[in-house]
Protein backbone atom coordinates (compact mmCIF):
# COMPACT_ATOMS: atom_id res chain seq x y z
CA UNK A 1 0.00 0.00 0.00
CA UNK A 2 1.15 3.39 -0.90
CA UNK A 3 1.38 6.70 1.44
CA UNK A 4 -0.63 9.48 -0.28
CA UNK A 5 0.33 13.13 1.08
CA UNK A 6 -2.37 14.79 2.70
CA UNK A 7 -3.18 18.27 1.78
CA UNK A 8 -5.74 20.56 2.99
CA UNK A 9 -7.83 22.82 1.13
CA UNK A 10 -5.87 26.24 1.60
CA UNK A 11 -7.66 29.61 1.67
CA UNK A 12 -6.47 30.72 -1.57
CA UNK A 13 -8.42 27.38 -2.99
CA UNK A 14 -11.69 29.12 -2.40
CA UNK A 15 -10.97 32.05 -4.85
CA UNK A 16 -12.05 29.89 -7.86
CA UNK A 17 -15.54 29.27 -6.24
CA UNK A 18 -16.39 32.95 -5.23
CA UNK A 19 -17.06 33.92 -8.72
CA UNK A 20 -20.23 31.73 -8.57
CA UNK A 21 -21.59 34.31 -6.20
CA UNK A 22 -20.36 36.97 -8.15
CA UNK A 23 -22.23 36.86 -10.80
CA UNK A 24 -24.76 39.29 -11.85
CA UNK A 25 -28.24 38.52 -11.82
CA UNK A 26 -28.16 38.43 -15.95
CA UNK A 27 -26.34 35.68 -15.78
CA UNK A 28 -28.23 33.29 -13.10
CA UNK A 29 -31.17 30.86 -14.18
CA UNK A 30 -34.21 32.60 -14.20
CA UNK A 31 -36.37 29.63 -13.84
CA UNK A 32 -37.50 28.83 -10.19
CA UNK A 33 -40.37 27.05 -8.09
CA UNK A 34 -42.67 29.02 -5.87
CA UNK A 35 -43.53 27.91 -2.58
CA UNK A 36 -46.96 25.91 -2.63
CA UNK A 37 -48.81 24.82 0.79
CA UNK A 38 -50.90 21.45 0.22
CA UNK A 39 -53.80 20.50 2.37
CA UNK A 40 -57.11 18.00 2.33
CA UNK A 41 -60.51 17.84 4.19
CA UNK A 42 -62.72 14.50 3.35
CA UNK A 43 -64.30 16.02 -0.22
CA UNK A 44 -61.33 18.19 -1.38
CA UNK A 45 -57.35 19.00 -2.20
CA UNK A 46 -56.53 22.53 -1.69
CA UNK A 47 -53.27 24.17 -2.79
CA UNK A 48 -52.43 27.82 -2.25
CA UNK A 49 -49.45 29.53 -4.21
CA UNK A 50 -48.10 32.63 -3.50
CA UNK A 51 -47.42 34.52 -6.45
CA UNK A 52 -47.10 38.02 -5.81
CA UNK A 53 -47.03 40.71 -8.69
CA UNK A 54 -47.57 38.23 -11.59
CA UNK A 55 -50.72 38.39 -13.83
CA UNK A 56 -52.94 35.38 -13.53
CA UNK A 57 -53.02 35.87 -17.49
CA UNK A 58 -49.68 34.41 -17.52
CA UNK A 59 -50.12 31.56 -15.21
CA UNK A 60 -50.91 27.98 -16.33
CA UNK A 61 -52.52 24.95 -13.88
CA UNK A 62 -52.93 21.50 -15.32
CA UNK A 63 -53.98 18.02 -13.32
CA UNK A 64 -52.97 14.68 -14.83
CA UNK A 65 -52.56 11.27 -13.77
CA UNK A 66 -53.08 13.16 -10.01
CA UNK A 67 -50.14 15.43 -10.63
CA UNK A 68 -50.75 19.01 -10.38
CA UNK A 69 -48.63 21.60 -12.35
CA UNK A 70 -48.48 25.40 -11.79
CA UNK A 71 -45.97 27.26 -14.39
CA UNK A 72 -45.88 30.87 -15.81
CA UNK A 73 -44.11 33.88 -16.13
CA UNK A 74 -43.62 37.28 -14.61
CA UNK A 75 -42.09 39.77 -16.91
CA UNK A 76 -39.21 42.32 -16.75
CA UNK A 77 -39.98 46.34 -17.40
CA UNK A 78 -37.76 47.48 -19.55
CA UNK A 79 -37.01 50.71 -17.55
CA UNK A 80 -35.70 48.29 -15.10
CA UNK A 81 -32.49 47.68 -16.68
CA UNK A 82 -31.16 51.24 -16.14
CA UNK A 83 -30.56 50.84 -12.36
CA UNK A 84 -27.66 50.71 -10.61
CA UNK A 85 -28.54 47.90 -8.29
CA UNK A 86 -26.63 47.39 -4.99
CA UNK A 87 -28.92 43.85 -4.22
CA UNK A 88 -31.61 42.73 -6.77
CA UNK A 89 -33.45 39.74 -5.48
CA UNK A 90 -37.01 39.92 -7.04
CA UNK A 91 -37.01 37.47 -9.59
CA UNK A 92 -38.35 37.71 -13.46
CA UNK A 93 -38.84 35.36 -16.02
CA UNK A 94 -40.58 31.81 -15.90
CA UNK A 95 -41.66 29.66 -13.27
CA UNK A 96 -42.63 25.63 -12.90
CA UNK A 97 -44.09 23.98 -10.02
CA UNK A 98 -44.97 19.95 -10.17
CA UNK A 99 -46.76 18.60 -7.21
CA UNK A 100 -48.42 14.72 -6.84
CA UNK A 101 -51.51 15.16 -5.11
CA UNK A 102 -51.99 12.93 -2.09
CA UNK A 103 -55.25 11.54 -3.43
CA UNK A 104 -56.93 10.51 -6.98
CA UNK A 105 -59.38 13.68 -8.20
CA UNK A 106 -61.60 14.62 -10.29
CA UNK A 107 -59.41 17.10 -12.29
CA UNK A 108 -62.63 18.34 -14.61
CA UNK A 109 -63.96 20.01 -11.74
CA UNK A 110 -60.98 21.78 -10.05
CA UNK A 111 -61.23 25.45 -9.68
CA UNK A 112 -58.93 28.32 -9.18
CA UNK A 113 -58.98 31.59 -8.14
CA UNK A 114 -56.19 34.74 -7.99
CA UNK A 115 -56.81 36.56 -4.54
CA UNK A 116 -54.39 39.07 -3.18
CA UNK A 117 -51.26 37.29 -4.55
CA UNK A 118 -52.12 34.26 -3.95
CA UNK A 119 -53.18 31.42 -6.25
CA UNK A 120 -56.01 29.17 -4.76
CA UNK A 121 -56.78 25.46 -6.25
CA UNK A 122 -59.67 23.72 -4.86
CA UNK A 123 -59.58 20.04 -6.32
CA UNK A 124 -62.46 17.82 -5.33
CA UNK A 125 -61.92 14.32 -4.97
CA UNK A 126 -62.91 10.86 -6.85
CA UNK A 127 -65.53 9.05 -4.83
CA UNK A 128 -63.40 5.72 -4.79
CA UNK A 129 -60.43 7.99 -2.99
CA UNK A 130 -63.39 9.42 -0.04
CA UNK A 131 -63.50 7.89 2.86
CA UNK A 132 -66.47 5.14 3.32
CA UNK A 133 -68.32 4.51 6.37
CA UNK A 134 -69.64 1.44 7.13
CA UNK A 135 -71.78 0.05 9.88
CA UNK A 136 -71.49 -3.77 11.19
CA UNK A 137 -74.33 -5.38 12.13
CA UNK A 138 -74.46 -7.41 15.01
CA UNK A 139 -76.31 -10.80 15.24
């Protein structure tokens, strides 16, 4: 067996990996994936979405196979561009969110509403996935 020679990771090392967060914001990925909070009662799914200062115009909600998908876009202003920013961290551009739902539904009668930011999805669900009561008789 041979001896390898151990060498840290110096300081200087970590020069190479600071111009990651460097960059400007022209540069970095664009796309990201809101925050969504998932909840159920006994007839429905509900999913709220938080997605301030975009126009419901622009956002897209699909159910298949029990998967629910939220994407869009916000857009830039133009005038925008001219500022000297010291931080920027209000994001533009396009956004994806994929979500399985914890139950099968009945996707053709799923609503959604826009309220104050926030995107609201009420899903109701398939008979076969509600819960069934039933009584034993005793003989």
């Amino acid at each position: 067996m041979s001896l390898v020679k151990w060498t840290p990771i110096l300081p200087d090392s970590f020069e190479d990996m600071n111009h990651w967060f460097d960059w400007p914001t022209s540069k970095m990925s664009l796309n990201y994936a809101p925050a969504i909070d998932i909840w159920q009662d006994q007839d429905n799914i509900y999913a709220e979405c938080p997605l301030v200062g975009i126009n419901p115009a622009d956002v897209s909600i699909s159910i298949e196979n029990d998967v629910l998908t939220i994407e869009g876009q916000s857009e830039k202003k133009s005038e925008v561009d001219e500022r000297n920013y010291y931080r920027k961290e209000v994001r533009y551009g396009s956004f994806h969110r994929v979500v399985s739902l914890p139950a099968a539904v009945n996707s053709e009668q799923a609503k959604a509403e826009y309220e104050n930011g926030v995107l609201k999805v009420s899903i109701p669900k398939e008979a076969k996935a509600k819960p069934k009561t039933v009584k034993v008789e005793v003989k």
